[in-house]
C-alpha atoms as a PDB file:
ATOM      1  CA  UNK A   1     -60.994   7.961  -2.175  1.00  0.00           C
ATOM      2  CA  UNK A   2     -61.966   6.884   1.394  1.00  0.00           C
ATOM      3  CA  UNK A   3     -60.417   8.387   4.294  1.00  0.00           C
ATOM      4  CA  UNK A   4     -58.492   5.679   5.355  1.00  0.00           C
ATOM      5  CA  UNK A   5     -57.551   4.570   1.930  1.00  0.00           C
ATOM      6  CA  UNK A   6     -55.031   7.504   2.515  1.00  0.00           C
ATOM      7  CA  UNK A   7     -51.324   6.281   3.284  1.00  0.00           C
ATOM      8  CA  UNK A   8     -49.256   8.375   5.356  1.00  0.00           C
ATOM      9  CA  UNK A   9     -46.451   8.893   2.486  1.00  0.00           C
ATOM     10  CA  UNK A  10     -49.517  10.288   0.835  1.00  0.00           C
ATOM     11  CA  UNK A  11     -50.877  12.008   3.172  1.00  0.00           C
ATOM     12  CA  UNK A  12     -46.947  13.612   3.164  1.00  0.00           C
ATOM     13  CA  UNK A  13     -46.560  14.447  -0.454  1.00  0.00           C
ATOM     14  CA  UNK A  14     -49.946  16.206  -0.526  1.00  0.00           C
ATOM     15  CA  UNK A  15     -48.760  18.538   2.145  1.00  0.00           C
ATOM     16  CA  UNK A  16     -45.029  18.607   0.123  1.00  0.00           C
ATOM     17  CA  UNK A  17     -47.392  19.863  -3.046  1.00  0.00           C
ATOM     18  CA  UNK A  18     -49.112  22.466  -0.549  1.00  0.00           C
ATOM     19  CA  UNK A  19     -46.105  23.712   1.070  1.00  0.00           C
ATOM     20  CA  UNK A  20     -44.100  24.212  -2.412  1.00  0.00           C
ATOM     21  CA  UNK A  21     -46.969  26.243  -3.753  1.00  0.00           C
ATOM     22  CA  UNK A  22     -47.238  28.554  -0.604  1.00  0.00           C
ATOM     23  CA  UNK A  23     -43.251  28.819  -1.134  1.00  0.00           C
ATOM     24  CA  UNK A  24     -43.569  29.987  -4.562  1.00  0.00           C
ATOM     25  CA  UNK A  25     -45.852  32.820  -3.302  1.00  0.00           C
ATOM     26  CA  UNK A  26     -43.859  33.870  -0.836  1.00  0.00           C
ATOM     27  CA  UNK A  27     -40.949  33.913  -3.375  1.00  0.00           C
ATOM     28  CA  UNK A  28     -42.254  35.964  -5.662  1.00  0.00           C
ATOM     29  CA  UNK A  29     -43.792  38.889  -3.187  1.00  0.00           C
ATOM     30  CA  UNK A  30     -40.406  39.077  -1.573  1.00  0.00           C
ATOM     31  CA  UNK A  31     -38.851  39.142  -5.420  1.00  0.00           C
ATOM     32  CA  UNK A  32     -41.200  42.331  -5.361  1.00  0.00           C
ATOM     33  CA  UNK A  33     -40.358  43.968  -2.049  1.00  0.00           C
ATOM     34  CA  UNK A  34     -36.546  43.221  -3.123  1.00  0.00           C
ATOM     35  CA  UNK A  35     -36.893  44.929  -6.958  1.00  0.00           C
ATOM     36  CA  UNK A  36     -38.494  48.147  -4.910  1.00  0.00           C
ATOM     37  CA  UNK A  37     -35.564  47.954  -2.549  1.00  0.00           C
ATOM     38  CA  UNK A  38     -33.159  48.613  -5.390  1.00  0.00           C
ATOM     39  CA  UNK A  39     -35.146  51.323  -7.000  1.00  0.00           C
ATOM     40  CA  UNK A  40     -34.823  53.015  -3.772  1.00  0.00           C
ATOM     41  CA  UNK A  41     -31.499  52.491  -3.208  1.00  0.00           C
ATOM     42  CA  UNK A  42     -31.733  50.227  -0.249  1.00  0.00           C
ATOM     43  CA  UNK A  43     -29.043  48.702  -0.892  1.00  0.00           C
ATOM     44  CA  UNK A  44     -28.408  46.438   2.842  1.00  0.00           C
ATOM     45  CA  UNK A  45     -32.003  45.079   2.388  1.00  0.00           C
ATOM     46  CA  UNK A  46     -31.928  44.345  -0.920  1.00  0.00           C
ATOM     47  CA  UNK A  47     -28.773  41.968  -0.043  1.00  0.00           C
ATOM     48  CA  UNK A  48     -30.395  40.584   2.889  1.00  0.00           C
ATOM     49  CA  UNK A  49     -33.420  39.834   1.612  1.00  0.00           C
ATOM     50  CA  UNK A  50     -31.463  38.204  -1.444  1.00  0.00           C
ATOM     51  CA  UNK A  51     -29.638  35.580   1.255  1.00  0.00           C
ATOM     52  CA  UNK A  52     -33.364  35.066   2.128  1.00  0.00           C
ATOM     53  CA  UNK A  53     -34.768  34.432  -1.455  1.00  0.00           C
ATOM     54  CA  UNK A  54     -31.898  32.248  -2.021  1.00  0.00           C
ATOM     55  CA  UNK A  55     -32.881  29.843   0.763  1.00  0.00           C
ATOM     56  CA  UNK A  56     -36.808  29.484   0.191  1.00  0.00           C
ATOM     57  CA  UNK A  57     -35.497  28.480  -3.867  1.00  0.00           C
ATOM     58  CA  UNK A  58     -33.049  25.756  -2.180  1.00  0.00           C
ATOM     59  CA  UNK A  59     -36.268  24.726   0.063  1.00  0.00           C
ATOM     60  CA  UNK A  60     -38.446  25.162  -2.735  1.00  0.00           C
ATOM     61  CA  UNK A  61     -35.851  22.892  -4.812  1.00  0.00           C
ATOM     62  CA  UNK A  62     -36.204  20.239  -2.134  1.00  0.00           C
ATOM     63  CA  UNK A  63     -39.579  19.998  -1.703  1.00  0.00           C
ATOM     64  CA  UNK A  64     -39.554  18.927  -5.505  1.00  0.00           C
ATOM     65  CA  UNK A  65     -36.827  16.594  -5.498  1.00  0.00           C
ATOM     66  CA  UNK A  66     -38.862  14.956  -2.364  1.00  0.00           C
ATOM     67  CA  UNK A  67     -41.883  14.897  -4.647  1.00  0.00           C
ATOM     68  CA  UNK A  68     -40.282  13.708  -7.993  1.00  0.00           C
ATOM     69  CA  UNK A  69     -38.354  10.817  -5.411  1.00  0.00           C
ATOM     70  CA  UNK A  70     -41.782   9.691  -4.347  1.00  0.00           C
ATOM     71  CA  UNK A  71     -43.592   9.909  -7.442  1.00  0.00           C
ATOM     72  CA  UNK A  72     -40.503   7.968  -8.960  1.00  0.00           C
ATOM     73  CA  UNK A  73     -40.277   5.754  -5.758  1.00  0.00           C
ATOM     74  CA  UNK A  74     -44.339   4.499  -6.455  1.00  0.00           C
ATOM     75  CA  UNK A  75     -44.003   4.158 -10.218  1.00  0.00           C
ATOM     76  CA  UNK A  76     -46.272   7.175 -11.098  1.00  0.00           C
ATOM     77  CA  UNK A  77     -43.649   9.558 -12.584  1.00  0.00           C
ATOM     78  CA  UNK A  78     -44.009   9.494 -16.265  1.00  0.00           C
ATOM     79  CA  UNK A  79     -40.730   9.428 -17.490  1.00  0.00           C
ATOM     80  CA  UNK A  80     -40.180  10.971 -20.868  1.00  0.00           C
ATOM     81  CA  UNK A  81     -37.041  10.360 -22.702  1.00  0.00           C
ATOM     82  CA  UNK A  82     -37.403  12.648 -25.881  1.00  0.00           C
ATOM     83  CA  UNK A  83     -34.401  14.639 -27.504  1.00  0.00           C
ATOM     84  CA  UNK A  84     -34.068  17.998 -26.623  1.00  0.00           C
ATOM     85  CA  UNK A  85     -31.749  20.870 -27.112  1.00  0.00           C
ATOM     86  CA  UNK A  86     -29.288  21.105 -24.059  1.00  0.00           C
ATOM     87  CA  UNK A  87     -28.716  24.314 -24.393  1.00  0.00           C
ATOM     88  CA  UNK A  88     -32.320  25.469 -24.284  1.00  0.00           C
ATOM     89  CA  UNK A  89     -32.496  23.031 -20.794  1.00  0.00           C
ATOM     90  CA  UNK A  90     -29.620  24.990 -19.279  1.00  0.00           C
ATOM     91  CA  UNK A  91     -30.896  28.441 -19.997  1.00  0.00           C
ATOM     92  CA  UNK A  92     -34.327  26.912 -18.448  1.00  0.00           C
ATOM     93  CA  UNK A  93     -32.367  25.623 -15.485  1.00  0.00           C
ATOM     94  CA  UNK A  94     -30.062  29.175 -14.916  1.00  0.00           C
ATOM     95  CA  UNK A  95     -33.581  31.308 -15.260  1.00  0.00           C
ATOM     96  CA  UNK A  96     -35.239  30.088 -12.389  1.00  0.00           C
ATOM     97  CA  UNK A  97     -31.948  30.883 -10.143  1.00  0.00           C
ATOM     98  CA  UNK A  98     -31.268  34.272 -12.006  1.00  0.00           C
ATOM     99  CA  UNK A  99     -32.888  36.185  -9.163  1.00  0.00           C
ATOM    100  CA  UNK A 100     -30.508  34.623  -6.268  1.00  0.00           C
ATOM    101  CA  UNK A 101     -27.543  34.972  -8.826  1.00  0.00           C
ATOM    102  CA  UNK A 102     -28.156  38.901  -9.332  1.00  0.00           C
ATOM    103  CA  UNK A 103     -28.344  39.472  -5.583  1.00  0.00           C
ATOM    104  CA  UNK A 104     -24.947  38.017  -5.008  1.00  0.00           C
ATOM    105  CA  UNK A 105     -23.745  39.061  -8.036  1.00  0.00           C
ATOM    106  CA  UNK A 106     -22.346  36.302  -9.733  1.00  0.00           C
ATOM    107  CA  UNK A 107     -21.744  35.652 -13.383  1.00  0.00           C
ATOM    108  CA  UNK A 108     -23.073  32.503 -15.410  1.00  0.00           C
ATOM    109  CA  UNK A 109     -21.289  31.360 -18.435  1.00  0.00           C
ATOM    110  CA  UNK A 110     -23.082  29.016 -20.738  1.00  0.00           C
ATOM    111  CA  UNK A 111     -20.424  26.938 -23.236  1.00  0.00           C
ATOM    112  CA  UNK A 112     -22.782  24.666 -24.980  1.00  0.00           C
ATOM    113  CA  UNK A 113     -22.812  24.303 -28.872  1.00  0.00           C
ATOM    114  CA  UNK A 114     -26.482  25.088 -30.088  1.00  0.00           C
ATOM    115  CA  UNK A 115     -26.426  22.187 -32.258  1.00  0.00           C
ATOM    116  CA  UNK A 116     -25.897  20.109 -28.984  1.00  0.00           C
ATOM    117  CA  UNK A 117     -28.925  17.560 -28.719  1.00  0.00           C
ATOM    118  CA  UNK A 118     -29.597  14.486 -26.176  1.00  0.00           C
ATOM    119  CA  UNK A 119     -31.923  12.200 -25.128  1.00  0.00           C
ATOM    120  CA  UNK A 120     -32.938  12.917 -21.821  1.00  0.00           C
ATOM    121  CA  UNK A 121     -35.955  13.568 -19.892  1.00  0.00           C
ATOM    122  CA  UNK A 122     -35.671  17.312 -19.863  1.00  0.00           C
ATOM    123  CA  UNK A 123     -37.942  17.759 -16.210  1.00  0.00           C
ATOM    124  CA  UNK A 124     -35.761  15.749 -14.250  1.00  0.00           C
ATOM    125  CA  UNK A 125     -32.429  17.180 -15.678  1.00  0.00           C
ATOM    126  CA  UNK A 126     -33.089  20.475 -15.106  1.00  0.00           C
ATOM    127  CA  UNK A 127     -34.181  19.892 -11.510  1.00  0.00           C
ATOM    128  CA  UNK A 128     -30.138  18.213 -11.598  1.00  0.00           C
ATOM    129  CA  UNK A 129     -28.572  21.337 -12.807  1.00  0.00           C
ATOM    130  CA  UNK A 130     -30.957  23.641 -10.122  1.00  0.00           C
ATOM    131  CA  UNK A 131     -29.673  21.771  -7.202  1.00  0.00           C
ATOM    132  CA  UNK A 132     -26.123  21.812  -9.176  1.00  0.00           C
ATOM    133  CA  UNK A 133     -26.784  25.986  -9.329  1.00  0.00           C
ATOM    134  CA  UNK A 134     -27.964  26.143  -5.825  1.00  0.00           C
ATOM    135  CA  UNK A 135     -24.815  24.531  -4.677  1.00  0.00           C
ATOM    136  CA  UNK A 136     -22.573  26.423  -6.890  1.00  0.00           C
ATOM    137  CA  UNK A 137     -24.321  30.027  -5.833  1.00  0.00           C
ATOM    138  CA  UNK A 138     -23.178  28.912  -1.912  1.00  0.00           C
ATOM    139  CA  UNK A 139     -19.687  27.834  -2.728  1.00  0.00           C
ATOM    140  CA  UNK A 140     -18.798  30.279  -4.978  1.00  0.00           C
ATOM    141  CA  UNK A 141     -16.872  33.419  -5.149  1.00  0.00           C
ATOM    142  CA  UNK A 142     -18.547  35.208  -8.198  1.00  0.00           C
ATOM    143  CA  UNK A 143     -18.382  33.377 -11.720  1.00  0.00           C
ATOM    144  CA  UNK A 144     -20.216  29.825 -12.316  1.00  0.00           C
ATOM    145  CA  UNK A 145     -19.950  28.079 -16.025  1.00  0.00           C
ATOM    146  CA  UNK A 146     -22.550  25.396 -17.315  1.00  0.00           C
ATOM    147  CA  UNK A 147     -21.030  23.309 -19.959  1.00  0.00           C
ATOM    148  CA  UNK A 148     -21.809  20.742 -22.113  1.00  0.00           C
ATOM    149  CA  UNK A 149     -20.696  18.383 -24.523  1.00  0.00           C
ATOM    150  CA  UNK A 150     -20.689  14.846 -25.715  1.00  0.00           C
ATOM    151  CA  UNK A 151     -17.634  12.791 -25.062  1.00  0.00           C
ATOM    152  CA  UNK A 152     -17.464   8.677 -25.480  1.00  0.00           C
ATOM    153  CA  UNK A 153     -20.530   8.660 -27.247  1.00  0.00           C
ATOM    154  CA  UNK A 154     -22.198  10.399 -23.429  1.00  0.00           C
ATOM    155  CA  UNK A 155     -23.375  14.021 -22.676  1.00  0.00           C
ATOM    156  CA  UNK A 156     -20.970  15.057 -19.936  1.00  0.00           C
ATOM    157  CA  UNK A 157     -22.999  18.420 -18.356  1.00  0.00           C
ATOM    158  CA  UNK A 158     -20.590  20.093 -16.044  1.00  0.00           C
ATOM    159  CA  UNK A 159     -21.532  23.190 -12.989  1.00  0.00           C
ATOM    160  CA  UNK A 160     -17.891  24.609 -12.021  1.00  0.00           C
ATOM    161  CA  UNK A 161     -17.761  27.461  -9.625  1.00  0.00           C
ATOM    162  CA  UNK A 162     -14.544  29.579  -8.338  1.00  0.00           C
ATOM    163  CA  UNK A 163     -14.877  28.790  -5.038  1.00  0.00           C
ATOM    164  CA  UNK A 164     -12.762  26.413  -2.361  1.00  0.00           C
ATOM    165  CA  UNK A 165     -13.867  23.591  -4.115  1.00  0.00           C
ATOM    166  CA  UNK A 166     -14.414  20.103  -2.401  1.00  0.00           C
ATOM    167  CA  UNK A 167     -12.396  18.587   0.884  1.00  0.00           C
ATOM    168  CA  UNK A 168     -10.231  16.490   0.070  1.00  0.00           C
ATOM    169  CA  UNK A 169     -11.618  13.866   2.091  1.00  0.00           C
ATOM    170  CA  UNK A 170     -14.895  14.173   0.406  1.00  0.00           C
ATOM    171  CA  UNK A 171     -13.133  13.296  -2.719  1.00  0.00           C
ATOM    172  CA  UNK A 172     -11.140  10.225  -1.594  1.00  0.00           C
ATOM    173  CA  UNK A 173     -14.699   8.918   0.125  1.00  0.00           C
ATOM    174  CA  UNK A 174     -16.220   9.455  -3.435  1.00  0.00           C
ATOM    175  CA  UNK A 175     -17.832  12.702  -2.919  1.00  0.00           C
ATOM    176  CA  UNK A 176     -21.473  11.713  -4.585  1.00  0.00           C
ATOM    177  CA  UNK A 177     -21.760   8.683  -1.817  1.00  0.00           C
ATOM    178  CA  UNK A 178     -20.152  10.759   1.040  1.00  0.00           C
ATOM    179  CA  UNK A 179     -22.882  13.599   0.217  1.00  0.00           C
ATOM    180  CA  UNK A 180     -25.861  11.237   0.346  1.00  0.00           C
ATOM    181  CA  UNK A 181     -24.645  11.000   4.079  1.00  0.00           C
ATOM    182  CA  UNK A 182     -26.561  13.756   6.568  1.00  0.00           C
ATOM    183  CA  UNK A 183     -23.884  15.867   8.419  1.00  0.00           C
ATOM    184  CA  UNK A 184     -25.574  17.124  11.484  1.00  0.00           C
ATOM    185  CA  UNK A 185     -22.842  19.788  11.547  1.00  0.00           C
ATOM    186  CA  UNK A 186     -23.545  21.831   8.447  1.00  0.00           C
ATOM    187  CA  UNK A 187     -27.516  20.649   8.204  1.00  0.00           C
ATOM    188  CA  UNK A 188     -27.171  18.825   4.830  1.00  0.00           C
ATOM    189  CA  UNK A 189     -29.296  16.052   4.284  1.00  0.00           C
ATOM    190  CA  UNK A 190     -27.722  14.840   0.690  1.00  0.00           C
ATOM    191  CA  UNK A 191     -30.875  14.936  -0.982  1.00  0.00           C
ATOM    192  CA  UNK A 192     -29.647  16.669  -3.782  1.00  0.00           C
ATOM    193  CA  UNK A 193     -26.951  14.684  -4.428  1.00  0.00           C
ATOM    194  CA  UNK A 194     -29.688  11.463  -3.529  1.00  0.00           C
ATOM    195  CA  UNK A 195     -31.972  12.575  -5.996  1.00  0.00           C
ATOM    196  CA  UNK A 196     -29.389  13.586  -8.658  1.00  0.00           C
ATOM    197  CA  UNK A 197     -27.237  10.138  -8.524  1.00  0.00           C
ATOM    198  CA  UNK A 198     -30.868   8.515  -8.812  1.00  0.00           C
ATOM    199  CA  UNK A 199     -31.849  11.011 -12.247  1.00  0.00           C
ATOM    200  CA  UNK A 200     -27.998   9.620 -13.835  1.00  0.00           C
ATOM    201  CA  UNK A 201     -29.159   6.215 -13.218  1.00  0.00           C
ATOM    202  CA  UNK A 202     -32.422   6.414 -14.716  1.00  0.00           C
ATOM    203  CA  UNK A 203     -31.134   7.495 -18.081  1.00  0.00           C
ATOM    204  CA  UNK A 204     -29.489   3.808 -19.673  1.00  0.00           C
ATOM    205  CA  UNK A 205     -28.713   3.188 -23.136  1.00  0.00           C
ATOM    206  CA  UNK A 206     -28.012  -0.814 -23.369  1.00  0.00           C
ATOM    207  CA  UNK A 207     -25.206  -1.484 -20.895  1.00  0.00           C
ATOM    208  CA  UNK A 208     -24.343   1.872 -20.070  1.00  0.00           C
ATOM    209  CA  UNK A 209     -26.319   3.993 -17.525  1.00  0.00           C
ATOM    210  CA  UNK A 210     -25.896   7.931 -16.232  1.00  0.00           C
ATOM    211  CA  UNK A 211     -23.379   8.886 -13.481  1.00  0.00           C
ATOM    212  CA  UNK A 212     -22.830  11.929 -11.086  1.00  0.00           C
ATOM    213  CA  UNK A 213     -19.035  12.708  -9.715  1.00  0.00           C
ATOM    214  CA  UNK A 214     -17.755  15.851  -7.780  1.00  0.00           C
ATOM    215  CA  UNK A 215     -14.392  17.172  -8.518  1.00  0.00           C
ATOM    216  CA  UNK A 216     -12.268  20.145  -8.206  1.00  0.00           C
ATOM    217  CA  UNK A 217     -10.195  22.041 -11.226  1.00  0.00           C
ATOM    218  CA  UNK A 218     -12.221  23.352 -14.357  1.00  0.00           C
ATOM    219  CA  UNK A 219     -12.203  25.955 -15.808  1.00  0.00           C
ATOM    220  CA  UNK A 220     -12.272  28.288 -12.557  1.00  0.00           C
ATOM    221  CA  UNK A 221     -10.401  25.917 -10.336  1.00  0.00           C
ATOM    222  CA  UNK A 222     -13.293  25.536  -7.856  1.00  0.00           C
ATOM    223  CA  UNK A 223     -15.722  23.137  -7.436  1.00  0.00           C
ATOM    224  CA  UNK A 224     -17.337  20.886 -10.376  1.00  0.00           C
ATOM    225  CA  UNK A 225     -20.819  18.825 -10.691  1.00  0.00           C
ATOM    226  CA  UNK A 226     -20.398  16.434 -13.065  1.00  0.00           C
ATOM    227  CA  UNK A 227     -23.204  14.434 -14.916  1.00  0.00           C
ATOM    228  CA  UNK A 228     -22.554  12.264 -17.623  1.00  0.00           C
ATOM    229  CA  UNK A 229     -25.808  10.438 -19.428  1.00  0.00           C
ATOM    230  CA  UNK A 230     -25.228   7.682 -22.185  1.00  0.00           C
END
């Protein structure tokens, strides 16, 4: 490809792809210098350095959901819809944030029947319940539960936390629009909840389609991602 046959979106996403990789490096040597930290009974740096693990994951999470929106956005994403087994997606989805999870020491529940199967495309789902973890690890005080089950002839998959839970006012707004808003005052930029609301509406069977709500009470009172595919 000539030089100037180069766009600057593309020009943007190549450096997204270069930047992730560079991440995951980075992620994995500090993983390292953490798991020695422990041995030696370090305990204040292993802690710190798990607050910094956790937020290269959440950037590393973004830079894909940037690159999935613009691979989606120019119709080269090859979505897959296949049946899979939601449980095995969830266990995919809560190993890559195990790390972050041990250093704060929370507890993930999984309640998912292993019989449980869906249609879904089983990349772009999981990079949903990530960003659902990633939120869940900030906002909560120590237990998180995945669930999952089909209700109404739709796969409702639910990330509940015992934390605060939502504002209010969030919730009145309707939380999943409000979020897709960028609040200069805690640095979120909604693209989680952007490229989330646009996985639920990918997934359609006939004249129903996939939606994404945020709501407080489950089983741990806190907050609660919500994402219902038909």
């Amino acid at each position: 490809m000539a030089q100037e046959d180069i766009s600057f979106t593309d020009l943007i996403a190549s450096t997204i792809h270069d930047m992730k990789n560079s991440l995951n490096v980075q992620v994995s040597a500090l993983e390292r210098i953490a798991t020695q930290c422990r041995e030696r009974g370090d305990t204040p740096t292993f802690e710190n350095l798990g607050h910094v693990i956790y937020q290269a994951n959440r950037m590393n999470s973004n830079l894909i959901q940037l690159l999935s929106l613009y691979k989606l956005g120019n119709s080269i994403y090859p979505i897959d819809i296949a049946e899979h087994a939601v449980r095995e997606v969830i266990q995919d989805a809560i190993l890559q944030n195990e790390s972050i999870m041990e250093f704060k020491g929370v507890s993930i529940t999984v309640d998912c029947a292993a019989d449980c199967y869906w249609y879904i495309d089983r990349d772009l789902v999981e990079g949903v319940l990530v960003n659902a973890l990633n939120n869940a690890y900030n906002y909560t005080h120590d237990k998180i539960r995945v669930a999952a089950a089909l209700h109404d002839g739709m796969l409702e998959l639910r990330v509940e936390d015992n934390g605060r839970g939502y504002p209010a006012g969030m919730l009145l707004t309707d939380g999943v629009s409000a979020n897709k808003s960028i609040n200069f005052l805690s640095g979120s930029t909604g693209l989680g909840f952007y490229f989330s609301s646009k996985v639920a509406g990918m997934h359609k069977n006939a004249d129903r389609h996939g939606t994404l709500t945020i709501e407080n009470g489950g089983a741990y009172g806190g907050g609660c991602f919500v994402l219902r595919l038909p």
